[in-house]
Protein backbone atom coordinates (compact mmCIF):
# COMPACT_ATOMS: atom_id res chain seq x y z
CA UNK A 1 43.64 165.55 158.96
CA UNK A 2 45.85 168.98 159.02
CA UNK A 3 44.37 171.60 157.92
CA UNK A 4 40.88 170.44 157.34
CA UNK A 5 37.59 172.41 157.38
CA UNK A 6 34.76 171.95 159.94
CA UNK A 7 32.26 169.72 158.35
CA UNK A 8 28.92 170.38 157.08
CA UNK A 9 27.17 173.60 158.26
CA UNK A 10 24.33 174.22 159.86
CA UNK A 11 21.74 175.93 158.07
CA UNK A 12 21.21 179.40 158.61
CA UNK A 13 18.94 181.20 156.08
CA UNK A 14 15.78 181.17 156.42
CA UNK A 15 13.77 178.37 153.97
CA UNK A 16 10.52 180.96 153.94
CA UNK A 17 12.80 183.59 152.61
CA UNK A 18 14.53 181.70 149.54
CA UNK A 19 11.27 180.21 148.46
CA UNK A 20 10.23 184.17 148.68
CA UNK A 21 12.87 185.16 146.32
CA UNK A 22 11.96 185.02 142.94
CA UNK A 23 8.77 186.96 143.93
CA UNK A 24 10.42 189.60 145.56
CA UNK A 25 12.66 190.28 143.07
CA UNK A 26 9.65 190.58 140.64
CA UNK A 27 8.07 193.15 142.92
CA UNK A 28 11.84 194.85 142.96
CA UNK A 29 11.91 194.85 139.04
CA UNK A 30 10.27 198.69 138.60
CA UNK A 31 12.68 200.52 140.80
CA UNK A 32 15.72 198.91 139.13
CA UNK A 33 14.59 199.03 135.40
CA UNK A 34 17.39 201.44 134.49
CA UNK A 35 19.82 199.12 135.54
CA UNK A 36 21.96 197.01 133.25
CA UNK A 37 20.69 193.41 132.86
CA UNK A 38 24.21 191.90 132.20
CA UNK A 39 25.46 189.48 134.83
CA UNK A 40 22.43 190.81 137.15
CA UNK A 41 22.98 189.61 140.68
CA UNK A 42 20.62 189.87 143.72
CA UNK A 43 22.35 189.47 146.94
CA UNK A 44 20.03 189.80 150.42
CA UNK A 45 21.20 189.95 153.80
CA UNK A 46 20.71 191.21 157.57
CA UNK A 47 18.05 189.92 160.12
CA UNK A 48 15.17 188.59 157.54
CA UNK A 49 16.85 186.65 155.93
CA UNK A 50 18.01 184.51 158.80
CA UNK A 51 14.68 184.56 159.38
CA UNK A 52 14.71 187.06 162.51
CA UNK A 53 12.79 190.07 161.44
CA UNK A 54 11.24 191.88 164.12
CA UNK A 55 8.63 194.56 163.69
CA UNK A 56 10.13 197.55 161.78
CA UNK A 57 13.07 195.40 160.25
CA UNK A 58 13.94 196.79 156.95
CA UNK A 59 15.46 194.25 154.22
CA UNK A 60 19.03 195.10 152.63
CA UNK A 61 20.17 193.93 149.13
CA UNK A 62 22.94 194.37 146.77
CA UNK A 63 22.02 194.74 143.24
CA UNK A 64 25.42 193.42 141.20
CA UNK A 65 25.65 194.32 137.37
CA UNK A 66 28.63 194.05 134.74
CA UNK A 67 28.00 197.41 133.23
CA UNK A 68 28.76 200.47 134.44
CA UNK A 69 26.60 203.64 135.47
CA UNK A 70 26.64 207.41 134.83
CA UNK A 71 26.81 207.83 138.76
CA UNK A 72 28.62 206.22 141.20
CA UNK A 73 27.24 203.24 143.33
CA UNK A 74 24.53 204.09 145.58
CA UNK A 75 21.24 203.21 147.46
CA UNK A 76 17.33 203.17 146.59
CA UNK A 77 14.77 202.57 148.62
CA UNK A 78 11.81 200.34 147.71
CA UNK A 79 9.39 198.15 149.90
CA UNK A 80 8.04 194.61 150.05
CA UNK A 81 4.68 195.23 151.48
CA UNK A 82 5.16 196.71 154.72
CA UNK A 83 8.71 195.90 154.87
CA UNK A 84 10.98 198.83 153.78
CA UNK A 85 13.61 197.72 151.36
CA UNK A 86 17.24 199.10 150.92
CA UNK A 87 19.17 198.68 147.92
CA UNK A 88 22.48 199.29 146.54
CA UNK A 89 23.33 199.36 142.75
CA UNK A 90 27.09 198.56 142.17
CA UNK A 91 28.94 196.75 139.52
CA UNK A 92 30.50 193.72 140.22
CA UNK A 93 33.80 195.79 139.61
CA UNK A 94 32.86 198.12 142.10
CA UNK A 95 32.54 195.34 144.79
CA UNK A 96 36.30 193.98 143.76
CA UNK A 97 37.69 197.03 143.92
CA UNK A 98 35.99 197.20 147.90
CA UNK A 99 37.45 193.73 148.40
CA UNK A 100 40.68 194.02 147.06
CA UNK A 101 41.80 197.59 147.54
CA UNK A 102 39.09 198.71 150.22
CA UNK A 103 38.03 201.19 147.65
CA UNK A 104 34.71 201.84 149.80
CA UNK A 105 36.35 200.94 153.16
CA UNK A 106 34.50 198.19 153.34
CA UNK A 107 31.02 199.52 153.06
CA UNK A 108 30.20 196.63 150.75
CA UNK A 109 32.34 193.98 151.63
CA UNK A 110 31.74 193.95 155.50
CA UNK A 111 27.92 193.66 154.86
CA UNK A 112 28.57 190.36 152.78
CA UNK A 113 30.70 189.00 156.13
CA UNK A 114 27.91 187.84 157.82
CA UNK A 115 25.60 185.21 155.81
CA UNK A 116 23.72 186.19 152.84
CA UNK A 117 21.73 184.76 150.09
CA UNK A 118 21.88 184.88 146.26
CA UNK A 119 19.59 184.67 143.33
CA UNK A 120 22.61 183.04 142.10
CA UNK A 121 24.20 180.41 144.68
CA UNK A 122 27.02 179.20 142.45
CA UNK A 123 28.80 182.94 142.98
CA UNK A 124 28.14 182.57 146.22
CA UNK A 125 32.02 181.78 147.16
CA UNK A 126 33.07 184.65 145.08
CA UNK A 127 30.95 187.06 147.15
CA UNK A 128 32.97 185.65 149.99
CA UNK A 129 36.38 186.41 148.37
CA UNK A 130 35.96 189.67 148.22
CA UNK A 131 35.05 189.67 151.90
CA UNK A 132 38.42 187.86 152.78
CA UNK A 133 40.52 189.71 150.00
CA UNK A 134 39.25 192.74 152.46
CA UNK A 135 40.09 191.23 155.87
CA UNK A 136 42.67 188.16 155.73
CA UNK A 137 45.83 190.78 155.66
CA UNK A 138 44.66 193.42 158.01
CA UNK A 139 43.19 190.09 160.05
CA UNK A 140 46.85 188.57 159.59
CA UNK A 141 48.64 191.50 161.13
CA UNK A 142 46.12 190.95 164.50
CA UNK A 143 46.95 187.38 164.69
CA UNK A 144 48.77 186.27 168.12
CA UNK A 145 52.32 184.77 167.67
CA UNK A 146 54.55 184.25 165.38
CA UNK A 147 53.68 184.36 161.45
CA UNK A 148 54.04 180.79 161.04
CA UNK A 149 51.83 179.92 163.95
CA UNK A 150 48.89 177.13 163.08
CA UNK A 151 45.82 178.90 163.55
CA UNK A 152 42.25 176.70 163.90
CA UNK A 153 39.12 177.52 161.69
CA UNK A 154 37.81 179.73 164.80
CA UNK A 155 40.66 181.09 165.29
CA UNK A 156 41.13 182.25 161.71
CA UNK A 157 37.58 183.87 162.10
CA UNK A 158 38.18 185.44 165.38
CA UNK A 159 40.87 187.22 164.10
CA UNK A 160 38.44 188.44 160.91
CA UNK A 161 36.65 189.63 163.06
CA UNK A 162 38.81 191.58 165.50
CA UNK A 163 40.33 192.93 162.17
CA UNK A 164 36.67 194.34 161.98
CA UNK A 165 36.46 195.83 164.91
CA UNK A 166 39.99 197.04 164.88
CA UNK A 167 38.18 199.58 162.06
CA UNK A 168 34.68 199.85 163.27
CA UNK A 169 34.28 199.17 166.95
CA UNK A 170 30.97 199.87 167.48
CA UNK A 171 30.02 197.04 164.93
CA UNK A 172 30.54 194.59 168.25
CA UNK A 173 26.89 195.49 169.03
CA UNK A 174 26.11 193.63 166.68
CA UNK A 175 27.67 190.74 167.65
CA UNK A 176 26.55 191.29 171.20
CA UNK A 177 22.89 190.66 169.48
CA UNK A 178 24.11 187.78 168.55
CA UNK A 179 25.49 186.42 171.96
CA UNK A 180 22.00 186.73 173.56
CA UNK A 181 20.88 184.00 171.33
CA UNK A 182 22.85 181.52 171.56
CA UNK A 183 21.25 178.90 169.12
CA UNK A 184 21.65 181.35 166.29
CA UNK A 185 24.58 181.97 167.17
CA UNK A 186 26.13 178.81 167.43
CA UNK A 187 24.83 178.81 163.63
CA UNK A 188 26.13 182.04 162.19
CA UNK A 189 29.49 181.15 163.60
CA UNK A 190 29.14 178.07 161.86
CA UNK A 191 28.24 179.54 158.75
CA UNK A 192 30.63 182.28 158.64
CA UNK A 193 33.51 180.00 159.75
CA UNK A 194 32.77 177.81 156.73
CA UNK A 195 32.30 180.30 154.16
CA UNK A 196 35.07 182.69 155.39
CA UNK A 197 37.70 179.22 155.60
CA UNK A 198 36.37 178.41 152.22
CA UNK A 199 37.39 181.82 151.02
CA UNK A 200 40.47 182.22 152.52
CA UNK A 201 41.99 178.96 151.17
CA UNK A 202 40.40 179.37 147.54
CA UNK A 203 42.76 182.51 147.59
CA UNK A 204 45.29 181.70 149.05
CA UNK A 205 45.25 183.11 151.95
CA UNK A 206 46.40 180.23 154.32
CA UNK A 207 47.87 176.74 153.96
CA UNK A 208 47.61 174.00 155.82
CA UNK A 209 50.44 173.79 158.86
CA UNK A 210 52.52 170.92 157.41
CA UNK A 211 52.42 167.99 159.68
CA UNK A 212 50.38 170.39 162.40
CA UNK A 213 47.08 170.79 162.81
CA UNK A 214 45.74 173.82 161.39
CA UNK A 215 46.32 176.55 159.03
CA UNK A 216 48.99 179.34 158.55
CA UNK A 217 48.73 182.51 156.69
CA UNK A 218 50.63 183.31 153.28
CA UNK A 219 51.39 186.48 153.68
CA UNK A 220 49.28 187.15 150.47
CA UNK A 221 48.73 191.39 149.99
CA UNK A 222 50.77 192.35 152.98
CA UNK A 223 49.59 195.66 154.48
CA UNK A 224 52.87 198.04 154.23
CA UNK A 225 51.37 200.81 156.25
CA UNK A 226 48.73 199.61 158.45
CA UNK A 227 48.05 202.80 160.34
CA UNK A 228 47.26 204.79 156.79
CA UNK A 229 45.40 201.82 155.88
CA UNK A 230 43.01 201.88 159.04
CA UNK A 231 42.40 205.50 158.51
CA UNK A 232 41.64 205.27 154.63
CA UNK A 233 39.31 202.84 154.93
CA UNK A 234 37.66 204.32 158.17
CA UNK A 235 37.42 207.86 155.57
CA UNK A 236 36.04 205.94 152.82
CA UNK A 237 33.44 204.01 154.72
CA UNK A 238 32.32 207.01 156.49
CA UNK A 239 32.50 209.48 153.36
CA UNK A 240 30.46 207.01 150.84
CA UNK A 241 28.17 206.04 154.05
CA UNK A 242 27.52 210.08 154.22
CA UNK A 243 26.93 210.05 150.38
CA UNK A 244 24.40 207.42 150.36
CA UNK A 245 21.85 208.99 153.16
CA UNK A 246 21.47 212.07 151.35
CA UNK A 247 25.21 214.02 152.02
CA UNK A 248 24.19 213.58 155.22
CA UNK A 249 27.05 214.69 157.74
CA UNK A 250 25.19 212.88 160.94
CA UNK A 251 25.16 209.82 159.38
CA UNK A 252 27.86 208.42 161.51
CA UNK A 253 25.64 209.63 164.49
CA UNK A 254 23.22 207.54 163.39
CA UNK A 255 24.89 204.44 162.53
CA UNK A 256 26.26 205.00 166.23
CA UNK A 257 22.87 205.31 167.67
CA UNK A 258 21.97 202.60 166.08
CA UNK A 259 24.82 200.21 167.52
CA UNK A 260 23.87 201.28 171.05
CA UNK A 261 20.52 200.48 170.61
CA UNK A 262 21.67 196.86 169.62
CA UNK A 263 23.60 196.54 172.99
CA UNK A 264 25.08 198.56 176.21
CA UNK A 265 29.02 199.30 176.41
CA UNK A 266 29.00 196.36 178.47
CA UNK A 267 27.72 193.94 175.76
CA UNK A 268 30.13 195.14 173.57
CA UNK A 269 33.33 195.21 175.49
CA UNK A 270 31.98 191.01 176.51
CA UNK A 271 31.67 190.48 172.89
CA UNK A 272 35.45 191.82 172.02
CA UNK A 273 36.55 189.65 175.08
CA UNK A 274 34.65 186.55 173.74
CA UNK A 275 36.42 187.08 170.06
CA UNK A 276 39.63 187.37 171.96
CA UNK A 277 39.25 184.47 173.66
CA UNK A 278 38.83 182.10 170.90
CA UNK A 279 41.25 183.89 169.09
CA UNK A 280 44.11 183.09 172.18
CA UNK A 281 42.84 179.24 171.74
CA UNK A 282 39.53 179.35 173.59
CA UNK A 283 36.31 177.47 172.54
CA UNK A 284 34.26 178.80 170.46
CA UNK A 285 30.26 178.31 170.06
């Protein structure tokens, strides 16, 4: 059928961890008491909860409220045992504002890209709308051809994700982690393909291509200056990044010594080449 979806996903997050959750966020309660209990939304992502914590793996989590605070959003620490604990507090305003006018450059938005879990699983497509309200028009401008061109579900993703790396290269080492596993990665493709799709046409972000197979974007939000955009949102990310590790001006450092611990130059230039091959029609995992 035109324009359909891949079919059921495989799962990805961790069983352990969501049978973990209400616990944790018990043990979580003290360092968050000050924040308002309206619409109170725990989000958890990164390496534990797919279930591939190694030794010294932290655990991140958003903290999403409806009411507002004195300060701006921003991070607290906390731990869950031995495992150190990162949190941001941030309305859910704050994180449609980072969605829909890259407010934060993405700082909150890009995290929610990969998969994630939620104390509260029927918002779950929501999260991901912000997440393509971020990336389907800068992804759109990447996309090969013409605008009408029928894209495929990987296809759609690849270009996400080039879209991301068009703004933060050095987030390929990531994916280069990835790419050494192949299993898992066969499964976060699959999951992110899903959810992103699911996002995308929920929005309105693509249509099905008529009597092709496929999808075509809208044109929905068109970037008018794409350079200024790239460089706001690059300032933003970096600026609130800075903010939230104590003002500290080598943050980016670190966040770049970080990536290249995840994976060589090599790694990373194969894993921009593998993106653009499935984004010029190749398979994908």
């Amino acid at each position: 059928m035109a324009g359909m979806l891949t079919g059921p996903v495989e799962e990805v997050i961790s069983q352990d961890f969501v049978d973990r959750i209400p616990d944790l966020i018990a043990l979580l309660e003290p360092v968050v008491a000050d924040i308002p209990r309206e619409g109170r939304q725990w989000v958890f992502y990164g390496s534990l909860p797919l279930g591939q914590g190694r030794e010294g793996s932290d655990l991140d989590a958003f903290l999403l409220h409806d009411g507002s605070l004195s300060s701006a959003p921003h991070r607290r620490s906390a731990s869950w045992g031995a495992t150190p604990v990162t949190i941001y507090a941030l309305s859910h305003g704050d994180l449609a504002d980072d969605g829909l006018r890259r407010q934060f450059g993405g700082y909150f938005t890009l995290k929610l890209f990969g998969p994630f879990v939620t104390d509260r699983p029927e918002r779950e497509l929501l999260l991901s709308q912000h997440t393509a309200r971020f990336l389907a028009p800068l992804a759109e401008l990447l996309a090969l051809g013409q605008p009408d061109t029928a894209w495929n579900a990987d296809q759609l993703l690849a270009h996400a994700h080039l879209a991301f790396l068009d703004l933060y290269p050095d987030a390929a080492g990531y994916l280069a982690r990835l790419l050494r596993n192949p299993p898992l990665m066969t499964r976060v493709w699959g999951h992110q393909r899903h959810t992103y799709l699911e996002a995308l046409r929920a929005d309105g972000y693509i249509a099905p291509a008529g009597t092709h197979q496929g999808w075509v974007y809208t044109g929905l939000t068109p970037v008018d200056d794409v350079d200024r955009e790239r460089a706001r949102c690059t300032a933003r990310f970096w600026a609130f990044g800075a903010v939230c590790h104590e003002a500290d001006p080598g943050f980016p450092d670190v966040y770049f010594g970080k990536t290249d611990a995840h994976a060589t130059p090599h790694e990373q230039h194969s894993a921009l080449e593998f993106l653009h091959g499935i984004a010029e029609g190749g398979g994908a995992p």
